[in-house]
C-alpha atoms as a PDB file:
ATOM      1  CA  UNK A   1     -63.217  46.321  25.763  1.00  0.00           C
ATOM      2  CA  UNK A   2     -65.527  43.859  24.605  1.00  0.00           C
ATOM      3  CA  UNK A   3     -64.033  41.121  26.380  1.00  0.00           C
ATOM      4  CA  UNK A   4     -62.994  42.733  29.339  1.00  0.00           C
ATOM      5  CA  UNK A   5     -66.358  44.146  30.191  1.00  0.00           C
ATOM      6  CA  UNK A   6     -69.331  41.554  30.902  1.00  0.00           C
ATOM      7  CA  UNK A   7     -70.556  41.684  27.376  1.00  0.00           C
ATOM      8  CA  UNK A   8     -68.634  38.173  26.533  1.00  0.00           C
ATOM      9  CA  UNK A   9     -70.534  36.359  29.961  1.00  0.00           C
ATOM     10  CA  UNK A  10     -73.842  36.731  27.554  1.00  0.00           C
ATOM     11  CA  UNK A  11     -72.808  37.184  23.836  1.00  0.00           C
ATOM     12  CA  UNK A  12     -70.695  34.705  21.594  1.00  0.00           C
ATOM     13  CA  UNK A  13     -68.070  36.476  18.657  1.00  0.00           C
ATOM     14  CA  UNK A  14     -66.728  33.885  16.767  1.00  0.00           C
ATOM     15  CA  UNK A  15     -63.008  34.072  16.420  1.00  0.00           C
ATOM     16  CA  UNK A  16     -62.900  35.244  20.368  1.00  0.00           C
ATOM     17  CA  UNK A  17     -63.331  33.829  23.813  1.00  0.00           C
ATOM     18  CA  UNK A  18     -66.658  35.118  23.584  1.00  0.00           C
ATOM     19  CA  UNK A  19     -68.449  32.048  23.745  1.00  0.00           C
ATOM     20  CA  UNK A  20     -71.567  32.168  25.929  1.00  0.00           C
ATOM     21  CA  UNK A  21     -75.096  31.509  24.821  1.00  0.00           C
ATOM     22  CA  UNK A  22     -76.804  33.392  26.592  1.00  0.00           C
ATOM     23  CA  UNK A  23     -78.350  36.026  24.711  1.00  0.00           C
ATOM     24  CA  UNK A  24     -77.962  36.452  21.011  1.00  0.00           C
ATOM     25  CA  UNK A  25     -74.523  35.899  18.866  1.00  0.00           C
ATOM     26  CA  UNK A  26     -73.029  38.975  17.561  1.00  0.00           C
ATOM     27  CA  UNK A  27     -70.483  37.912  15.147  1.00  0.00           C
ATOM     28  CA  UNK A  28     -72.694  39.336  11.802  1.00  0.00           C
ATOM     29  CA  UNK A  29     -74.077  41.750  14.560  1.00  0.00           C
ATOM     30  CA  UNK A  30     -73.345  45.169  11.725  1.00  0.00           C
ATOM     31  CA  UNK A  31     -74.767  43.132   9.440  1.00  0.00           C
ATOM     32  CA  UNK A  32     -78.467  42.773  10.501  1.00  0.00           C
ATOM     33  CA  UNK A  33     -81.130  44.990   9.874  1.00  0.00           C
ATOM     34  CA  UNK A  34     -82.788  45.263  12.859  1.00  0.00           C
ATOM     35  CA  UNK A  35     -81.974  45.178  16.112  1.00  0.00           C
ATOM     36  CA  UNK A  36     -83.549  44.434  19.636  1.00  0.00           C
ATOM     37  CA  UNK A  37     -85.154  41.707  17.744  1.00  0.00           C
ATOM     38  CA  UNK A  38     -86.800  44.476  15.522  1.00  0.00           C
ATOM     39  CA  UNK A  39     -87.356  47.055  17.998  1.00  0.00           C
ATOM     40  CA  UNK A  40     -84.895  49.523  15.591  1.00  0.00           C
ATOM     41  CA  UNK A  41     -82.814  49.919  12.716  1.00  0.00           C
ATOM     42  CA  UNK A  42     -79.420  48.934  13.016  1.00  0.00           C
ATOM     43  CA  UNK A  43     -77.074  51.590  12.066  1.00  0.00           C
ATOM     44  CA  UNK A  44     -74.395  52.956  14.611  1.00  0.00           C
ATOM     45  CA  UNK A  45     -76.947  55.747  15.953  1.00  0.00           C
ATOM     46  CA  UNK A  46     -79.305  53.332  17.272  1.00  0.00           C
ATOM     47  CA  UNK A  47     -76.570  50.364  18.087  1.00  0.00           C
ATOM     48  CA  UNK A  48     -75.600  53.530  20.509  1.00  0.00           C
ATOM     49  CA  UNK A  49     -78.646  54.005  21.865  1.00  0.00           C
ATOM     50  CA  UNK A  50     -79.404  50.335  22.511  1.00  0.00           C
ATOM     51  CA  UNK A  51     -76.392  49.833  24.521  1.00  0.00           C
ATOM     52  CA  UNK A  52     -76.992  53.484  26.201  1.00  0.00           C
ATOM     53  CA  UNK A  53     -80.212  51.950  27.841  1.00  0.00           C
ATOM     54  CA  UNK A  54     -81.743  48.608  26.111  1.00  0.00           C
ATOM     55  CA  UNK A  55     -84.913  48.769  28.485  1.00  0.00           C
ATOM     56  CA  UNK A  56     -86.149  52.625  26.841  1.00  0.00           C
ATOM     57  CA  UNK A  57     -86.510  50.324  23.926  1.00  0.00           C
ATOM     58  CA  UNK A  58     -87.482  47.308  24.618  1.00  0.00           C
ATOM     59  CA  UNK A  59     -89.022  47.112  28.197  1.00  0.00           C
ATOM     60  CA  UNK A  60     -88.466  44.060  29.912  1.00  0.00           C
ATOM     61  CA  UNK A  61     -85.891  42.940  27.669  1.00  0.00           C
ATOM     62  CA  UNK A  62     -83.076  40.585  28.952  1.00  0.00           C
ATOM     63  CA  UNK A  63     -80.122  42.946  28.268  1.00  0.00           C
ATOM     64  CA  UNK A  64     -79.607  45.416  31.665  1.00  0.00           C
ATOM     65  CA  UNK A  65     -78.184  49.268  31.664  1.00  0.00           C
ATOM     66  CA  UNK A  66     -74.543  48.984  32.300  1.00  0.00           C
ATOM     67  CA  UNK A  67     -74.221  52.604  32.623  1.00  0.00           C
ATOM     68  CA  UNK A  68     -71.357  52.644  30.130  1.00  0.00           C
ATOM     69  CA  UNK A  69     -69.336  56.108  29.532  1.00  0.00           C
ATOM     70  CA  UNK A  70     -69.359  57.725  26.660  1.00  0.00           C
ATOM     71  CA  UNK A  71     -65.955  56.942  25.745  1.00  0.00           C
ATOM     72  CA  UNK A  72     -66.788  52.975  26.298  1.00  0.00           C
ATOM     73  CA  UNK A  73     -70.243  53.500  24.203  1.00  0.00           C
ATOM     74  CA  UNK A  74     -67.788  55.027  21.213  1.00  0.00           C
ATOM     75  CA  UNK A  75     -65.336  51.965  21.328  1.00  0.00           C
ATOM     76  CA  UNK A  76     -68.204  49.509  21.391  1.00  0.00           C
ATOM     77  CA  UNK A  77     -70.176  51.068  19.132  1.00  0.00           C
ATOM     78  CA  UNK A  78     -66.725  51.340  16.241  1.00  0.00           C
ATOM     79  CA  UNK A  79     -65.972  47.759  17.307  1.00  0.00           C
ATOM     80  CA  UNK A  80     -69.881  46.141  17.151  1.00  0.00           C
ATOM     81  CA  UNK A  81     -69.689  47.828  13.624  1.00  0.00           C
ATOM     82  CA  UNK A  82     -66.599  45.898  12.323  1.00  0.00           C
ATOM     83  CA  UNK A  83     -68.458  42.727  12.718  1.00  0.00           C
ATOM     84  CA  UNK A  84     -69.837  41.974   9.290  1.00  0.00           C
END
């Protein structure tokens, strides 16, 4: 989903064809502590939220509302969190 969405025109995941430079890497993305460039924690709650709507918590922030489903938040949310 990752891939086939627009997330991989922006992000790089090593290992994938994600390879743009956009905007921040995400291969240790679970990893970090923070996200949003400290905005929030990261833990899947508020990975959720961020991709929900990344301008209620960071205005003016790069990263636009894609209006994802539900069921696409889920996936991204259980696949972002593999990536330690």
């Amino acid at each position: 989903l990752f891939l086939s969405l627009t997330c991989s025109r922006c992000h790089t995941i090593d290992g994938t064809t994600a390879d743009a430079k956009i905007a921040p890497d995400l291969t240790h993305i679970a990893a970090r502590k923070e996200l949003g460039g400290g905005v929030i924690s990261n833990n899947p709650k508020n990975l959720r939220l961020w991709l929900q709507d990344p301008q209620a918590l960071k205005p003016g922030c790069k990263m636009p509302n894609f209006k994802l489903s539900h069921e696409h938040l889920d996936q991204l949310v259980a696949y972002l969190e593999t990536l330690k």
